[in-house]
C-alpha atoms as a PDB file:
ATOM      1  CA  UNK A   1     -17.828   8.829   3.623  1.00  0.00           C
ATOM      2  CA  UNK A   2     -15.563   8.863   7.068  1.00  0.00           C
ATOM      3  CA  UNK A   3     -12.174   7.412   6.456  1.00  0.00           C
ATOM      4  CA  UNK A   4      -8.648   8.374   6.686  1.00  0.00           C
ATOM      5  CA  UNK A   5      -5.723   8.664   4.091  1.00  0.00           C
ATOM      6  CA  UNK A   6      -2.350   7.695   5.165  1.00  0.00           C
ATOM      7  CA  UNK A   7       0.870   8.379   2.854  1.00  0.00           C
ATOM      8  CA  UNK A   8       3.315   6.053   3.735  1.00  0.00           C
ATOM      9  CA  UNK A   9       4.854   2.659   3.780  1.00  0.00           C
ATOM     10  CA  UNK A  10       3.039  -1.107   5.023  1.00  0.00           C
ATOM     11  CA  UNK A  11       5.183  -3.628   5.552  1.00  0.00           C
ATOM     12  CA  UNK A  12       4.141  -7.529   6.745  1.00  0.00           C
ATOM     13  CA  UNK A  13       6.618 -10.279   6.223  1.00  0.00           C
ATOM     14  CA  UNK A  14       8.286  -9.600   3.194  1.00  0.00           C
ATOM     15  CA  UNK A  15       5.292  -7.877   1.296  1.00  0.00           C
ATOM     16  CA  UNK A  16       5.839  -3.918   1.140  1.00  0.00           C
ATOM     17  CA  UNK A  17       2.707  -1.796  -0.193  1.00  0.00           C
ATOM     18  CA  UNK A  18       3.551   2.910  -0.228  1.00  0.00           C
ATOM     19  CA  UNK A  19       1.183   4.856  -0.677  1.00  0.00           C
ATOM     20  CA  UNK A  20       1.343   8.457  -2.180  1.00  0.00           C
ATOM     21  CA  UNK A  21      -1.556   9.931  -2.480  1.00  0.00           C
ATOM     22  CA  UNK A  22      -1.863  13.408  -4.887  1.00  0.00           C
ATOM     23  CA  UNK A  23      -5.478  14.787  -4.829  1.00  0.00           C
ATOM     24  CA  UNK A  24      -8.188  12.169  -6.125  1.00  0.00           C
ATOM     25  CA  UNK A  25      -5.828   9.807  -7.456  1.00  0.00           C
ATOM     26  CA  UNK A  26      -3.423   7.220  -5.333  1.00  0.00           C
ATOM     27  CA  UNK A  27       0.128   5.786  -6.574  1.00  0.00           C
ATOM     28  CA  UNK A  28       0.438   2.320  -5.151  1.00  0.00           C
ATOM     29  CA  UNK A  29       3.523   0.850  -5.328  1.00  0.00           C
ATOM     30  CA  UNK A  30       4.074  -2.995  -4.180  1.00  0.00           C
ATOM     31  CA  UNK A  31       7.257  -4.874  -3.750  1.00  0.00           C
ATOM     32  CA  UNK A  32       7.597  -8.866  -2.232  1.00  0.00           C
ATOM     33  CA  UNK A  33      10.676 -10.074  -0.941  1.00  0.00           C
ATOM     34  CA  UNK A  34      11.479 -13.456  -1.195  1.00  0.00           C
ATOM     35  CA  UNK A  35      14.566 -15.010  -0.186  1.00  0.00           C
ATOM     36  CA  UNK A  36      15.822 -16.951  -3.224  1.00  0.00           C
ATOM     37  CA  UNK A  37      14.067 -14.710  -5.722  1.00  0.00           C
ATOM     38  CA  UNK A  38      14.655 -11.601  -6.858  1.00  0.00           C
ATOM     39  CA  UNK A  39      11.962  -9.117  -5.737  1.00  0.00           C
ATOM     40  CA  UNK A  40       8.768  -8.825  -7.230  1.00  0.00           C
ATOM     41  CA  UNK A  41       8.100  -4.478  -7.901  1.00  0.00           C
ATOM     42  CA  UNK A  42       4.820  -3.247  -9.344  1.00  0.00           C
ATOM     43  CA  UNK A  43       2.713   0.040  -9.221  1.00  0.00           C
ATOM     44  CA  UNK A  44      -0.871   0.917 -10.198  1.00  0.00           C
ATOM     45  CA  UNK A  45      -2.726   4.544 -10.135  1.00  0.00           C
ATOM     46  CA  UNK A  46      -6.293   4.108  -8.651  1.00  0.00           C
ATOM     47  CA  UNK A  47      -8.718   6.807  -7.276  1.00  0.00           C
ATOM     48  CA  UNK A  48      -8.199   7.897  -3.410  1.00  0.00           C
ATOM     49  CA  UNK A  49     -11.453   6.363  -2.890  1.00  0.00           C
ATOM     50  CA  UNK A  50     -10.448   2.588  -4.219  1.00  0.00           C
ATOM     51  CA  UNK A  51      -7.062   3.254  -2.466  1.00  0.00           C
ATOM     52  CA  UNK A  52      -8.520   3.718   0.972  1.00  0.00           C
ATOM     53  CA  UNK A  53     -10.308   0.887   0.592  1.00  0.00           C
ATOM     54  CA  UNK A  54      -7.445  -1.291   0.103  1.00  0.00           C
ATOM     55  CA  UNK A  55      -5.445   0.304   2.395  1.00  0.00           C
ATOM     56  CA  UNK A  56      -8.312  -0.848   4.911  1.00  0.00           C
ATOM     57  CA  UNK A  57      -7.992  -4.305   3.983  1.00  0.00           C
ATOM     58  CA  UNK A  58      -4.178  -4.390   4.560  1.00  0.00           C
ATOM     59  CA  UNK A  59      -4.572  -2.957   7.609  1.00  0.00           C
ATOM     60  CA  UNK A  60      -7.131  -5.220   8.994  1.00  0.00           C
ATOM     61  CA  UNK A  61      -4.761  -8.050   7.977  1.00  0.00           C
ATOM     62  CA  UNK A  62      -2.100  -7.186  10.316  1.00  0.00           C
ATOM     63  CA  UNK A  63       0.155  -4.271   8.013  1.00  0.00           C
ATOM     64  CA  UNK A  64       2.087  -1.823   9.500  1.00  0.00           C
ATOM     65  CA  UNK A  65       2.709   1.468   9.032  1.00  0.00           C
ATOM     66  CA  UNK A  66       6.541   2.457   9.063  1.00  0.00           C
ATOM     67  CA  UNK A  67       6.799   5.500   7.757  1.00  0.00           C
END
């Protein structure tokens, strides 16, 4: 499998996903902004494999990297 891991923050509109990959396993940690509600935070541990892949799909949709 080709594919690339990037640590790091992906931001669109309000909805922030970070990445933090350690090994085989990814930390993904999701916040949405909304402006008369207070934040939504969650986080979920999935393997680097599953991670890329979703990291792919947030990409495609127009995320970007900021850090």
């Amino acid at each position: 499998m080709d594919y690339e891991l990037y640590n790091g923050v992906f931001v669109l509109e309000g909805h922030t996903l970070a990445y933090e990959f350690h090994g085989d396993t990814c930390t993904i940690r999701e916040t949405i902004h909304h402006p008369s509600r207070e934040p939504h935070n969650s986080h979920t541990r999935v393997s680097s494999s599953n991670a890329v892949i979703h990291q792919n799909k947030f990409i495609k949709l127009g995320y970007d990297k900021v850090s």
